[in-house]
Protein backbone atom coordinates (compact mmCIF):
# COMPACT_ATOMS: atom_id res chain seq x y z
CA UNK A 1 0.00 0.00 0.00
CA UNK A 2 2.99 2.03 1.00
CA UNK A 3 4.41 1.54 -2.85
CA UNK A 4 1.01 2.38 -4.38
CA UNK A 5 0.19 5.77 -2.34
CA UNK A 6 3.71 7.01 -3.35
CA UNK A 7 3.24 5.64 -7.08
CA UNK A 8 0.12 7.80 -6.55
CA UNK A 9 2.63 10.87 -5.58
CA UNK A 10 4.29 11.02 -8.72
CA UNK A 11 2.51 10.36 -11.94
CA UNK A 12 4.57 11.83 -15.08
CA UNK A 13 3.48 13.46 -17.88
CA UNK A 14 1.09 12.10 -21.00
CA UNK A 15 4.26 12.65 -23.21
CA UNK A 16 1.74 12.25 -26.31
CA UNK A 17 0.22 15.30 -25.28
CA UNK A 18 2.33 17.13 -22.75
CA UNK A 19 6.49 16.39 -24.24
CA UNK A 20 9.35 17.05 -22.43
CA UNK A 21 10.20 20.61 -24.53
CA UNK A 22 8.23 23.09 -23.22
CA UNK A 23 9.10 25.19 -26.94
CA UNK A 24 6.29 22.07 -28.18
CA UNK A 25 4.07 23.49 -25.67
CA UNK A 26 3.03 26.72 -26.72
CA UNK A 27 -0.59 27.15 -24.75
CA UNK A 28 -0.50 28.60 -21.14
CA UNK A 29 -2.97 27.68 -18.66
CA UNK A 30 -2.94 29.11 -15.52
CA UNK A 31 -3.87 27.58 -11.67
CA UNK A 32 -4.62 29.81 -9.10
CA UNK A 33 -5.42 29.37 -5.88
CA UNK A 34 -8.19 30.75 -3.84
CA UNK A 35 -8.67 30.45 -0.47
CA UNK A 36 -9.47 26.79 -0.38
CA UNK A 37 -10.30 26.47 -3.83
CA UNK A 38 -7.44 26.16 -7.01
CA UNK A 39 -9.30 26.77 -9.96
CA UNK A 40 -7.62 26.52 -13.75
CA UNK A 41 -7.70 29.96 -16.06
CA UNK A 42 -7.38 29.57 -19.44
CA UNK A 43 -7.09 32.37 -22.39
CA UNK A 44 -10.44 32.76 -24.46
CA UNK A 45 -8.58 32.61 -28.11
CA UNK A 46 -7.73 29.14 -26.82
CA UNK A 47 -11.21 28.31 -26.48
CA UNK A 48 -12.00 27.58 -29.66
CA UNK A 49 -16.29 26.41 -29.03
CA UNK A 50 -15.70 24.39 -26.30
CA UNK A 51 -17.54 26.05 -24.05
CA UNK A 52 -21.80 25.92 -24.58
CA UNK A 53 -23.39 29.79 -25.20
CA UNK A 54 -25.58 31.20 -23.06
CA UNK A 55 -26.53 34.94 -22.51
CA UNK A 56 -24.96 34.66 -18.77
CA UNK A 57 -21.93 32.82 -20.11
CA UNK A 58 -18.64 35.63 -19.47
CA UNK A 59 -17.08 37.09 -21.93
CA UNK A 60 -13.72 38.15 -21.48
CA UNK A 61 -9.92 37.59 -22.39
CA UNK A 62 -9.04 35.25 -19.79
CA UNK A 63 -11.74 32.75 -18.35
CA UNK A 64 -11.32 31.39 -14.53
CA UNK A 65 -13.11 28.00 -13.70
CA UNK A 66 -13.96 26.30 -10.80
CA UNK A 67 -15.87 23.35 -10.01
CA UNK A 68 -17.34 22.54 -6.18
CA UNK A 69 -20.77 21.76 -4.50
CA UNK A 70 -23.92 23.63 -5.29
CA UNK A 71 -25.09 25.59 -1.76
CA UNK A 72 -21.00 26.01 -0.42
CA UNK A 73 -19.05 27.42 -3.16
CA UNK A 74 -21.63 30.09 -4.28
CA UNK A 75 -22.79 31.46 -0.88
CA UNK A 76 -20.49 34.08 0.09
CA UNK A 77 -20.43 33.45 3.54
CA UNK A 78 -21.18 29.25 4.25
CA UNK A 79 -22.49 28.09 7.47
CA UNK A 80 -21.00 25.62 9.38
CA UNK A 81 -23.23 23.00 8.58
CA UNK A 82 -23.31 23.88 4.90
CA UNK A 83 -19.78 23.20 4.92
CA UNK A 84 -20.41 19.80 6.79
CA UNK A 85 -22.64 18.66 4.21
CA UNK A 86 -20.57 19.80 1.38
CA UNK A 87 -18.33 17.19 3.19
CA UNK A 88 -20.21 14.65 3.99
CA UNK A 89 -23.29 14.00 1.41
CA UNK A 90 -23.41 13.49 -2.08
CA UNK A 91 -24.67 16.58 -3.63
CA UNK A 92 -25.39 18.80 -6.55
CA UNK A 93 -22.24 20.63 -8.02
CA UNK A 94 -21.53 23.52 -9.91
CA UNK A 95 -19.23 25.12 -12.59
CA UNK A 96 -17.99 28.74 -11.70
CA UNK A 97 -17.06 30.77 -14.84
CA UNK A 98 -15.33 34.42 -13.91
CA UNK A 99 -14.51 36.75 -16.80
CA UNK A 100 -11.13 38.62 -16.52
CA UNK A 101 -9.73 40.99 -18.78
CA UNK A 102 -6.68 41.94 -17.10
CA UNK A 103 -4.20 38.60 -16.29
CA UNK A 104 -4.61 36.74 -13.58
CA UNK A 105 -2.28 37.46 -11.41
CA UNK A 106 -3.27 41.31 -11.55
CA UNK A 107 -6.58 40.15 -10.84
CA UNK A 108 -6.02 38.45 -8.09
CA UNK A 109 -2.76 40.24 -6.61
CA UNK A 110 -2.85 38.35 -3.20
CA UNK A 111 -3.62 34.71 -4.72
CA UNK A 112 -0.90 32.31 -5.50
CA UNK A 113 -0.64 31.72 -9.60
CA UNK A 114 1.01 28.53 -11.48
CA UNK A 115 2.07 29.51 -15.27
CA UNK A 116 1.96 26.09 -17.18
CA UNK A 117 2.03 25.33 -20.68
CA UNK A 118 0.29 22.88 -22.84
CA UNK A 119 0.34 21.83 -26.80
CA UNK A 120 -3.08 22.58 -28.38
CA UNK A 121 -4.43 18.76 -28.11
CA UNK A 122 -3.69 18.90 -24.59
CA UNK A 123 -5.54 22.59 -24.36
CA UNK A 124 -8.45 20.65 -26.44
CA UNK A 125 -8.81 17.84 -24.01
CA UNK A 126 -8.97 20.44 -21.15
CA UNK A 127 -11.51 22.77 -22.55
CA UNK A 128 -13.27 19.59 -23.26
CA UNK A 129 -13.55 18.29 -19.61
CA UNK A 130 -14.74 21.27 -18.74
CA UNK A 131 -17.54 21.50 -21.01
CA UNK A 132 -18.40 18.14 -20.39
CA UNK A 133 -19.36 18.99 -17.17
CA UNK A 134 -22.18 21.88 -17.47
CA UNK A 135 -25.05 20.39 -17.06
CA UNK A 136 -27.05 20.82 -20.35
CA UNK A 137 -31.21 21.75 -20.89
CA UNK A 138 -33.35 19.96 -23.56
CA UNK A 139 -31.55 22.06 -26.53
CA UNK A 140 -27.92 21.08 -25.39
CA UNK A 141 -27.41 24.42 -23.63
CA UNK A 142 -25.82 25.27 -20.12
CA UNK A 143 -28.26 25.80 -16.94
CA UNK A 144 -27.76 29.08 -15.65
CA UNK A 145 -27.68 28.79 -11.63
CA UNK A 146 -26.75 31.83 -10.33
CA UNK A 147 -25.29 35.30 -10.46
CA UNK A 148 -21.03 34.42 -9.62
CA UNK A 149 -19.05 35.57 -6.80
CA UNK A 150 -17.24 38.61 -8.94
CA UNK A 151 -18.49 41.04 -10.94
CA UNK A 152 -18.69 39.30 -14.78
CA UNK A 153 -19.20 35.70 -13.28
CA UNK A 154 -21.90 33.46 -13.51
CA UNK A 155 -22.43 29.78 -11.95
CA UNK A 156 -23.65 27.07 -13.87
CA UNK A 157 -25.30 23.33 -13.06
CA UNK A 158 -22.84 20.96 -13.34
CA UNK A 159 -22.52 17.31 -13.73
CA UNK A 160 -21.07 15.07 -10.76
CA UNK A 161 -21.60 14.96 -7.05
CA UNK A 162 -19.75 16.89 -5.23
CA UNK A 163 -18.41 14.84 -1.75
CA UNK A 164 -15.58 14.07 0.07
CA UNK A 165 -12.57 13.20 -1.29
CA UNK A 166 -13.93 14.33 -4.52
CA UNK A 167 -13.38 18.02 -4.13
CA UNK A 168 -12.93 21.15 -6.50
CA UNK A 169 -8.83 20.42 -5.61
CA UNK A 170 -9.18 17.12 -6.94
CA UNK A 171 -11.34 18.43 -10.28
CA UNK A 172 -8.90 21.10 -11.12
CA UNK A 173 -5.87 18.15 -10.84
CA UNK A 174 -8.29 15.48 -13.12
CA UNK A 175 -8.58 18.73 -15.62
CA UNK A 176 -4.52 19.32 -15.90
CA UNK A 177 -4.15 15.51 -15.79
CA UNK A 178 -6.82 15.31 -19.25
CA UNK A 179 -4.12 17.54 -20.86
CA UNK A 180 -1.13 15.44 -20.08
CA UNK A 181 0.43 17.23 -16.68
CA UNK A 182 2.34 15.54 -14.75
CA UNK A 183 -0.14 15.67 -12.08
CA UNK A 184 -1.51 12.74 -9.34
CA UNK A 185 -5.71 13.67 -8.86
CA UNK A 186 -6.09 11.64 -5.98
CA UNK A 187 -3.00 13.39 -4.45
CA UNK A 188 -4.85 16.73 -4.78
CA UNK A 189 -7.74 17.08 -2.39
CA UNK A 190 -6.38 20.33 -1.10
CA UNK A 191 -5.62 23.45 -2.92
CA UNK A 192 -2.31 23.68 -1.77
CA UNK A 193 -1.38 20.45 -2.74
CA UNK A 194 -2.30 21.59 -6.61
CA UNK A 195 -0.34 24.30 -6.45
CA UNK A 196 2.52 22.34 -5.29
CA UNK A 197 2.44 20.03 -7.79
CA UNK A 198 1.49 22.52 -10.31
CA UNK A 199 4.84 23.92 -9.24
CA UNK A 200 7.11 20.62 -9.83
CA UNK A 201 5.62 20.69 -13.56
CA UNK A 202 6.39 24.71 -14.12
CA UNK A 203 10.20 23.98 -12.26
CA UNK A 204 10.66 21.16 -14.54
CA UNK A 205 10.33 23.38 -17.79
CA UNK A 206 12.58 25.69 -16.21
């Protein structure tokens, strides 16, 4: 068990879609972290029409995502027993889309930011498991939830239950892992275990 958890640790890359040369990765996605949430950001020309249209969706130059249960990550200011439940019982999730048009870093001055780079397969499987998780309507669109925590933001239903160990730590990690990073999921409950990891990829380019 010992072998496996540190196996776990230390997945490499997908070299199919994240090689060695970072010059063959010419895409930068960005991780962020949150308070206890690390959330990916990605640059809307990189897009392409991944993500469904609705009138709510953001519109912006850089696009932050997050992923985490449906009553604790869009109430500003969670009880205790909403957080307990997020926890503890299966529930609802949602898909939190922020529009930025300034980088990331600058928009969030006091949050810790991870530069990494991906080829544009790995950027298409990425924007893909995102989209695959809003929650579509009859027509194939996205279900609008609720205003978002920032100014151009919006949440959206989203596929999956939300519980624990499955966290929005262990999303973001399952997203960079889709696009080849040499990232363990499973490793990456919190956020500050994402960015650390995050971190080991970005130092090994250097």
């Amino acid at each position: 068990m010992a072998l496996l958890f540190l196996t776990w640790g230390c997945l490499g890359p997908i070299t199919e879609l994240y090689p060695d040369n970072v010059e063959d990765r010419p895409v930068p996605v960005y991780v962020v972290q949150v308070g206890w949430h690390a959330g990916l950001v990605v640059e809307s020309e990189h897009l392409g029409n991944a993500f469904p249209d609705h009138e709510n969706m953001p519109e912006a130059a850089y696009l932050k995502i997050g992923w985490g249960d449906d009553k604790y990550y869009p109430d500003p200011d969670p009880s205790f027993g909403i957080l307990l439940r997020a926890i503890f019982w299966p529930s609802r999730s949602v898909l939190h889309v922020v529009g930025m048009d300034v980088p990331v870093s600058q928009y969030f001055p006091n949050s810790d930011v991870v530069t990494l780079h991906l080829t544009e397969k790995g950027m298409e499987e990425l924007t893909g498991f995102v989209s695959r998780y809003f929650r579509r309507d009859d027509e194939q669109g996205p279900i609008y939830h609720s205003y978002g925590r920032y100014g151009n933001s919006a949440f959206f239903k989203s596929e999956g239950r939300y519980y624990f160990p499955k966290t929005s730590n262990t999303w973001t990690a399952r997203a960079l892992r889709s696009a080849g990073v040499p990232i363990t999921p499973i490793y990456g409950i919190t956020a500050r275990n994402v960015m650390r990891q995050a971190k080991r990829a970005a130092d090994d380019d250097e």
